[in-house]
PDB file of N, CA and C in Angstrom:
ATOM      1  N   UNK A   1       0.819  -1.198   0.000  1.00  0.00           N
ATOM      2  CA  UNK A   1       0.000   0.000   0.000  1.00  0.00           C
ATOM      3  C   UNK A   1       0.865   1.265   0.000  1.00  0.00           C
ATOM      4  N   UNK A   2       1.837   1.455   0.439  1.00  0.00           N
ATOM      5  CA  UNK A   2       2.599   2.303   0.654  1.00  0.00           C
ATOM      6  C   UNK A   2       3.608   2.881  -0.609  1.00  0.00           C
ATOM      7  N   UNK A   3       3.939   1.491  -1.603  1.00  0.00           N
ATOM      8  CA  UNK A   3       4.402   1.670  -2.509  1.00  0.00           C
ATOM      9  C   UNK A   3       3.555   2.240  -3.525  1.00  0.00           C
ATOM     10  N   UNK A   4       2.582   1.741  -3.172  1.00  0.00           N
ATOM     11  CA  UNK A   4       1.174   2.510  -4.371  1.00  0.00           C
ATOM     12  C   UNK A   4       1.029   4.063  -3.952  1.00  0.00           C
ATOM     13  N   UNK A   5       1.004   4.195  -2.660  1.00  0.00           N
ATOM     14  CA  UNK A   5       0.767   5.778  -2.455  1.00  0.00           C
ATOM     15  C   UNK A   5       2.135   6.534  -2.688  1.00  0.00           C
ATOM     16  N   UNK A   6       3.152   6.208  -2.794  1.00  0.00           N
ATOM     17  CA  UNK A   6       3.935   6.292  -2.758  1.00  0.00           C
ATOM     18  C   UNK A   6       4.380   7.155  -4.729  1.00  0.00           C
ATOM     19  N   UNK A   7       3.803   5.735  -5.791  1.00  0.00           N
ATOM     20  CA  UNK A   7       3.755   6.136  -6.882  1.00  0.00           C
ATOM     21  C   UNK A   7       2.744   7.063  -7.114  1.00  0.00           C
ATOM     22  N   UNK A   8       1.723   7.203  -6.858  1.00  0.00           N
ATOM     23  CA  UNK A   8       0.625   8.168  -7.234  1.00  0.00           C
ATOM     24  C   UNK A   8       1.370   9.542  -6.866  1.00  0.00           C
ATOM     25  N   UNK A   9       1.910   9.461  -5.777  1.00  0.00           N
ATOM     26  CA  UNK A   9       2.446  11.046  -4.764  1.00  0.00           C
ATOM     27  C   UNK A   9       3.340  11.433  -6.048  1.00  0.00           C
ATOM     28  N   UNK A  10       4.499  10.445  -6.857  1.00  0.00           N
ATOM     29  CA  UNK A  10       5.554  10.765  -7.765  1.00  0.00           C
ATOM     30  C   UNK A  10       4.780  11.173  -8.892  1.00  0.00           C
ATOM     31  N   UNK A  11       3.963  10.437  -9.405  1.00  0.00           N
ATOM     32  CA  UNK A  11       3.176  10.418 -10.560  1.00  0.00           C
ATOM     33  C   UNK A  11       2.617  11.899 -10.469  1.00  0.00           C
ATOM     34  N   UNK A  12       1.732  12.153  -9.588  1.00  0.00           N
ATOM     35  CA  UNK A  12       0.816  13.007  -9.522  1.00  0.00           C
ATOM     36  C   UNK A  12       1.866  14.505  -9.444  1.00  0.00           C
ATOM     37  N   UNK A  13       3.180  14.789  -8.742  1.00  0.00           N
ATOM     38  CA  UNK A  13       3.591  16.028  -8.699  1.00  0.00           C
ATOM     39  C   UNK A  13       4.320  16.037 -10.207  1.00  0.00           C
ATOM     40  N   UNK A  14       4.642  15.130 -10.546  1.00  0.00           N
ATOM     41  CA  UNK A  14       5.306  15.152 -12.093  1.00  0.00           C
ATOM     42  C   UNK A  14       4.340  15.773 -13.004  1.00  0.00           C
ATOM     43  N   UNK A  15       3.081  15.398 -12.867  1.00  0.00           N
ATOM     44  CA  UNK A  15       2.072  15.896 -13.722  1.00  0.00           C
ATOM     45  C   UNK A  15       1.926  17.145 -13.075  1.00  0.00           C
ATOM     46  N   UNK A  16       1.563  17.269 -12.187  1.00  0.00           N
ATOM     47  CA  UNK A  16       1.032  19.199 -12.024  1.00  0.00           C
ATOM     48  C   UNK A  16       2.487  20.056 -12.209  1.00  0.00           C
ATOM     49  N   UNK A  17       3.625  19.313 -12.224  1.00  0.00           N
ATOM     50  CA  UNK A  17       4.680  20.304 -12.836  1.00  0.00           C
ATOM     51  C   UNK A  17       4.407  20.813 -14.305  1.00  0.00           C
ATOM     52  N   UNK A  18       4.536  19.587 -15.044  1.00  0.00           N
ATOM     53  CA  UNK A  18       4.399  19.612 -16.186  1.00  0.00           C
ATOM     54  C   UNK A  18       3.097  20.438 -16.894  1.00  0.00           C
ATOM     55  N   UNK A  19       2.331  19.899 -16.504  1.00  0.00           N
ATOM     56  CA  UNK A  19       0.856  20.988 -16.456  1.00  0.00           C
ATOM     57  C   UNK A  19       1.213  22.617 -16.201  1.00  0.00           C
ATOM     58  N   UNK A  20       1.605  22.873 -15.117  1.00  0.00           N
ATOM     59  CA  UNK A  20       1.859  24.236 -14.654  1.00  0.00           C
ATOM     60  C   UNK A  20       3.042  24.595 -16.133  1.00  0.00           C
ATOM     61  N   UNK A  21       4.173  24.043 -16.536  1.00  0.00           N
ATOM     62  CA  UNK A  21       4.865  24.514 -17.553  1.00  0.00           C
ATOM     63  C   UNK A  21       4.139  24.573 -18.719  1.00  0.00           C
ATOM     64  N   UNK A  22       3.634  23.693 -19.335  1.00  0.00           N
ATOM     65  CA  UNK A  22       2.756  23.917 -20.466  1.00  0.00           C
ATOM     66  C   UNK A  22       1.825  24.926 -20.710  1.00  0.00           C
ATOM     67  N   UNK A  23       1.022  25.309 -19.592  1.00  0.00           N
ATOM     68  CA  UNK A  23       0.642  26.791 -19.159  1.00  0.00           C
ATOM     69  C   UNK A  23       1.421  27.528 -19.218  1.00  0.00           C
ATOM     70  N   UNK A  24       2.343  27.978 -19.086  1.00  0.00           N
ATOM     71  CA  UNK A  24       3.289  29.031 -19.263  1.00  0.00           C
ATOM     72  C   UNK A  24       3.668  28.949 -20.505  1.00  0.00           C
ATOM     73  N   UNK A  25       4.261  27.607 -21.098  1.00  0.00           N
ATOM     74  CA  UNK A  25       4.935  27.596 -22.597  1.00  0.00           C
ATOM     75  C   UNK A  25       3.857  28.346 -23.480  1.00  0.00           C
ATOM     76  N   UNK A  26       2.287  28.086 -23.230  1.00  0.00           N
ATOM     77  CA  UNK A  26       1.498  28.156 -24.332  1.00  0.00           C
ATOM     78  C   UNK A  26       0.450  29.323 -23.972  1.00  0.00           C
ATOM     79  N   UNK A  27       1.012  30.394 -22.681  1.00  0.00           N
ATOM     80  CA  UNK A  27       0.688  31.588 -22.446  1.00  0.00           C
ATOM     81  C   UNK A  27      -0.224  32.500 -23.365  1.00  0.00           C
ATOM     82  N   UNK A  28      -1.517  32.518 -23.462  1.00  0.00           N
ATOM     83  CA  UNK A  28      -1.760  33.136 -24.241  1.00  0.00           C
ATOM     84  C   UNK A  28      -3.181  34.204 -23.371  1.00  0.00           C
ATOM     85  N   UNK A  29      -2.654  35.608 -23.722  1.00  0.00           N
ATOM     86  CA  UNK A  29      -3.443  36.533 -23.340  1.00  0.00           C
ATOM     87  C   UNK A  29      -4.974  36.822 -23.487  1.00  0.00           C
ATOM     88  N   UNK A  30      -5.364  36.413 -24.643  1.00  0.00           N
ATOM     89  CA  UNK A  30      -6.774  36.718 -25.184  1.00  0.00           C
ATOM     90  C   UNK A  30      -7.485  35.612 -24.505  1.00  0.00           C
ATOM     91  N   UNK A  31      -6.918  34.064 -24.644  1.00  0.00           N
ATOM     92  CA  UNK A  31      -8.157  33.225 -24.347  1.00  0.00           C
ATOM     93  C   UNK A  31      -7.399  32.193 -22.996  1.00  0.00           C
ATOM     94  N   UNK A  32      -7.656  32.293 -21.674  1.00  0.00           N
ATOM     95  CA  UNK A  32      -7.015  31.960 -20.513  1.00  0.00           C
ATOM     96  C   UNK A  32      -7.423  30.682 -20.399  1.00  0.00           C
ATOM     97  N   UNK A  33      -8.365  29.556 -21.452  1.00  0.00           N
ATOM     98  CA  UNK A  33      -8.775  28.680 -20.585  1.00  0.00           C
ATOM     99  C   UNK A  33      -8.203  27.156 -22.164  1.00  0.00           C
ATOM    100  N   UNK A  34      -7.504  27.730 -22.545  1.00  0.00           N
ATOM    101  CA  UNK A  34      -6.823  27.398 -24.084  1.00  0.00           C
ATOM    102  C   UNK A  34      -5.724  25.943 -23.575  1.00  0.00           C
ATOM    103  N   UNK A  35      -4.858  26.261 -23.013  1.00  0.00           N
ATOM    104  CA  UNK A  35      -3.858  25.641 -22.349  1.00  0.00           C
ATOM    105  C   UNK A  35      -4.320  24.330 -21.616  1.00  0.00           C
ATOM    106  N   UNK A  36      -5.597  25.129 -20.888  1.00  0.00           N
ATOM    107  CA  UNK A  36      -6.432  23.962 -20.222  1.00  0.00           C
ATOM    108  C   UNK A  36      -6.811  22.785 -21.154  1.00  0.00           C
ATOM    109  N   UNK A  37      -7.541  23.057 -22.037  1.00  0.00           N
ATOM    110  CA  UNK A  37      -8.116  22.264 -23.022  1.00  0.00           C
ATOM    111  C   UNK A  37      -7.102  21.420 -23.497  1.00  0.00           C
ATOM    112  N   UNK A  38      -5.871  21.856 -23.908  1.00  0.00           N
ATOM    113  CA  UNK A  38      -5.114  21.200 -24.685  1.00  0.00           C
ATOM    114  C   UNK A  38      -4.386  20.242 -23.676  1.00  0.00           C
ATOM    115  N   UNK A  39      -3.907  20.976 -22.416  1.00  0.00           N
ATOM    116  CA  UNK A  39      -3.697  19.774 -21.896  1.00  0.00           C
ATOM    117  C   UNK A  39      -4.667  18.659 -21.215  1.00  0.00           C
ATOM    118  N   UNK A  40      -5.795  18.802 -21.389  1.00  0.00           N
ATOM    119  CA  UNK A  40      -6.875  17.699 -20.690  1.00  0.00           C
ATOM    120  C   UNK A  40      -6.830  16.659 -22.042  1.00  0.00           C
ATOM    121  N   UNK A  41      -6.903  17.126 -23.574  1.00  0.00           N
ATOM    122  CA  UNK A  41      -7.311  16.579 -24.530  1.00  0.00           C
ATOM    123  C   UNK A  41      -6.201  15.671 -24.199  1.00  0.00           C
ATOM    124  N   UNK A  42      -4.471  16.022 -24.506  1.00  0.00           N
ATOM    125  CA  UNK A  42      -3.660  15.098 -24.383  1.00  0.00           C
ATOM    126  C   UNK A  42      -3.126  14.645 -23.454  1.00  0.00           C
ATOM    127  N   UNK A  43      -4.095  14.485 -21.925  1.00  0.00           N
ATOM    128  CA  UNK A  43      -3.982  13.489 -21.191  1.00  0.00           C
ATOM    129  C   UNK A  43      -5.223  12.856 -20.994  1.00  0.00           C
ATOM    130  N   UNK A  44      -6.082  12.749 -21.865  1.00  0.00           N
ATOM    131  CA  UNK A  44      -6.924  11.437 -21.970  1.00  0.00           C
ATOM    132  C   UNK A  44      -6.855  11.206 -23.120  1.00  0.00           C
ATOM    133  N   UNK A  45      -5.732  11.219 -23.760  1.00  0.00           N
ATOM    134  CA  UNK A  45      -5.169  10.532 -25.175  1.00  0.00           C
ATOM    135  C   UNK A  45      -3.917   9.580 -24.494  1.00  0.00           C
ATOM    136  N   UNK A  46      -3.197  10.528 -23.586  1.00  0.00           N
ATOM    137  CA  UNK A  46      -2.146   9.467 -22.634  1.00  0.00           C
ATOM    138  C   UNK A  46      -3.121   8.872 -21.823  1.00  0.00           C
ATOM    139  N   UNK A  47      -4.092   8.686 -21.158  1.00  0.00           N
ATOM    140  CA  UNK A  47      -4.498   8.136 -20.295  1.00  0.00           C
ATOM    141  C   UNK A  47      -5.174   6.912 -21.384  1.00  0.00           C
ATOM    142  N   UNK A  48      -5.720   6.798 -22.409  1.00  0.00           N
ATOM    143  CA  UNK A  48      -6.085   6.016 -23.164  1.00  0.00           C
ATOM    144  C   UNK A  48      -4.611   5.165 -23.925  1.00  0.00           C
ATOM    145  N   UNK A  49      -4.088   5.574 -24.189  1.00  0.00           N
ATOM    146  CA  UNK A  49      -2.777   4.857 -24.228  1.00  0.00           C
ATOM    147  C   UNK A  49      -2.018   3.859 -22.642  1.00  0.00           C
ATOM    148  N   UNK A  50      -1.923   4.534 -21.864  1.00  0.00           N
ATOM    149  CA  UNK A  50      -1.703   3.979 -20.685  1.00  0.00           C
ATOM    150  C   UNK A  50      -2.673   2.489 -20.780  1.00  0.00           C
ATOM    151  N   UNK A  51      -4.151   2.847 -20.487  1.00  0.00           N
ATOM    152  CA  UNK A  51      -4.957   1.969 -19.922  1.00  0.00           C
ATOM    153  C   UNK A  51      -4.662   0.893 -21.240  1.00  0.00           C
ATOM    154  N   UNK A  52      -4.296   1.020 -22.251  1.00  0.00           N
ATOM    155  CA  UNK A  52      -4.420  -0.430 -23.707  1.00  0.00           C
ATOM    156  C   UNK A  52      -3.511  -0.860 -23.324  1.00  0.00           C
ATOM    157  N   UNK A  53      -2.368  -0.101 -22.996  1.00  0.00           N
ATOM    158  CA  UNK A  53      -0.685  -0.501 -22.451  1.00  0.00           C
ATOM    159  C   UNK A  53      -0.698  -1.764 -21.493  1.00  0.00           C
ATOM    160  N   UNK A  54      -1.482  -1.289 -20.207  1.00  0.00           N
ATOM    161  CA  UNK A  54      -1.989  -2.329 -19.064  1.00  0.00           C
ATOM    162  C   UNK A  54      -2.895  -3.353 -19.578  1.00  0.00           C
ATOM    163  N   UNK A  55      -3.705  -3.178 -20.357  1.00  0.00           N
ATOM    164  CA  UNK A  55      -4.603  -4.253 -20.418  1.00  0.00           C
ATOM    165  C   UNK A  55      -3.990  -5.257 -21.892  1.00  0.00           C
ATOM    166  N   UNK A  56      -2.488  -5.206 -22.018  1.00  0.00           N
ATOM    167  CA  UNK A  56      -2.281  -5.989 -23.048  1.00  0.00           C
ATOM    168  C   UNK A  56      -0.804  -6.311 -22.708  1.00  0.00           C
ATOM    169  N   UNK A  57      -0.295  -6.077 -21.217  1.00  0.00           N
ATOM    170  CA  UNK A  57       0.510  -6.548 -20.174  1.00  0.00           C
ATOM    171  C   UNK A  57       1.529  -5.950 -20.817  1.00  0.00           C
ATOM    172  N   UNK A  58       1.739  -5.028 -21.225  1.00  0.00           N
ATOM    173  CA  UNK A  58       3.421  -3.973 -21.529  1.00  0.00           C
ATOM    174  C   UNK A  58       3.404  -3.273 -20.854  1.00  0.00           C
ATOM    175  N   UNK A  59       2.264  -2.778 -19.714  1.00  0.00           N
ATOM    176  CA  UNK A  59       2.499  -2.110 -18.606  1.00  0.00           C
ATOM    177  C   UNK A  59       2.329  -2.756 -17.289  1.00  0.00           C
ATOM    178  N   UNK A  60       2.939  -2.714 -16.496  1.00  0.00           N
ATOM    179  CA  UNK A  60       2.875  -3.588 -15.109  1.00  0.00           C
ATOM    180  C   UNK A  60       1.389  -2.568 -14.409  1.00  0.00           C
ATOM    181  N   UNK A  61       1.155  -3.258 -13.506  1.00  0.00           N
ATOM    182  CA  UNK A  61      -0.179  -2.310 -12.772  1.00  0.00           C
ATOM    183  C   UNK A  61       0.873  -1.484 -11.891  1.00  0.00           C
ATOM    184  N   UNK A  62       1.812  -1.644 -11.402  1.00  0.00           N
ATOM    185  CA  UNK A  62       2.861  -0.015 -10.883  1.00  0.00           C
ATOM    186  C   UNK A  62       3.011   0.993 -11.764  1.00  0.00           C
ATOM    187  N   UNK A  63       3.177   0.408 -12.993  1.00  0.00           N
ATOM    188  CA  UNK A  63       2.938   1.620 -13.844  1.00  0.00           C
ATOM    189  C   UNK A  63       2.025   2.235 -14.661  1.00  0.00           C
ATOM    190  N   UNK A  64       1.014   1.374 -14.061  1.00  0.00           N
ATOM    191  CA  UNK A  64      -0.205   2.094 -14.657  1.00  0.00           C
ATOM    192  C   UNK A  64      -0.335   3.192 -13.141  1.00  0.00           C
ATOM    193  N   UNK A  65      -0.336   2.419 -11.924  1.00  0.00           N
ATOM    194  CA  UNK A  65      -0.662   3.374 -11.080  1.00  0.00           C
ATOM    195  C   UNK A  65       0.385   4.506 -11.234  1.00  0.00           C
ATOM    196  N   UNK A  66       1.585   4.793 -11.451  1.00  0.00           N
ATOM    197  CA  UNK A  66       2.372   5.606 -11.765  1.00  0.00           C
ATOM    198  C   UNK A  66       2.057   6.722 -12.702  1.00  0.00           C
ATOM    199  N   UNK A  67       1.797   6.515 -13.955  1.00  0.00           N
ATOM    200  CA  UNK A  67       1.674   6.937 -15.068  1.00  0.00           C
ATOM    201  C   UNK A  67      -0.140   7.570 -15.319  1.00  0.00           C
ATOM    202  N   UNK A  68      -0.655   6.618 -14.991  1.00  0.00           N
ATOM    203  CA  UNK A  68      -2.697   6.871 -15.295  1.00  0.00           C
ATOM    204  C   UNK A  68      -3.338   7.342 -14.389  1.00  0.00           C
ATOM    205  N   UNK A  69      -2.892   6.861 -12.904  1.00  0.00           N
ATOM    206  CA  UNK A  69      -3.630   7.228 -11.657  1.00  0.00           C
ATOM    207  C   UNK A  69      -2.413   8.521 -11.757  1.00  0.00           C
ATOM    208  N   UNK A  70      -1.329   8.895 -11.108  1.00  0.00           N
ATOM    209  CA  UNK A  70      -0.480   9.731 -11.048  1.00  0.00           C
ATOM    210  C   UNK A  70      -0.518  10.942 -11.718  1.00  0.00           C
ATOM    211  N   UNK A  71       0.093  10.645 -12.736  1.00  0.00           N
ATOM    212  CA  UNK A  71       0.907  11.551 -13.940  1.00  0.00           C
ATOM    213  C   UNK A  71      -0.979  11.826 -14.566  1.00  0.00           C
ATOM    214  N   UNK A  72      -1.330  11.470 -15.166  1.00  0.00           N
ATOM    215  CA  UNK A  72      -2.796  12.003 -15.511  1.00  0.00           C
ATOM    216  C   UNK A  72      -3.787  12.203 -14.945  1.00  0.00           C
ATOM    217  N   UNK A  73      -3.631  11.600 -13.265  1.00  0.00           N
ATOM    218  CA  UNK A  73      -4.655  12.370 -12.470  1.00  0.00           C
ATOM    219  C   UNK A  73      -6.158  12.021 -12.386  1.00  0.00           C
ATOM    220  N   UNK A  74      -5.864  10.460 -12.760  1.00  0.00           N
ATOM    221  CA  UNK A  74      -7.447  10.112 -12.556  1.00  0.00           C
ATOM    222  C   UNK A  74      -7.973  10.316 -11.302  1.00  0.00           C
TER     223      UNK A  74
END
């Protein structure tokens, strides 16, 4: 259990870094909610990749919890 909370805690600050930079990279003045969109679209394009990954055993379930629960924030 610990190792699982453990990956989600890694997973999950990796993603709101990354999130928070992509917001900045793609800064745009006129429309504030732009950045948002784009990154939700391509993390339930990674999160749909992840989950085929696991369910066709090239991903271990640590790295699904790592990567799907974590890093994309289900």
């Amino acid at each position: 259990m610990i190792k699982q909370l453990l990956l989600v805690f890694v997973g999950g600050g990796l993603g709101c870094v990354l999130r928070f930079l992509f917001s900045v990279w793609i800064n745009t003045d006129q429309i504030k909610w732009i950045p948002t969109i784009i990154a939700n679209i391509l993390g339930c394009f990674l999160l749909g990749l992840f989950l085929s990954l696991s369910h066709k055993n090239i991903l271990d379930s640590h790295g699904y919890i790592l990567l799907g629960i974590g890093f994309c924030g289900v």
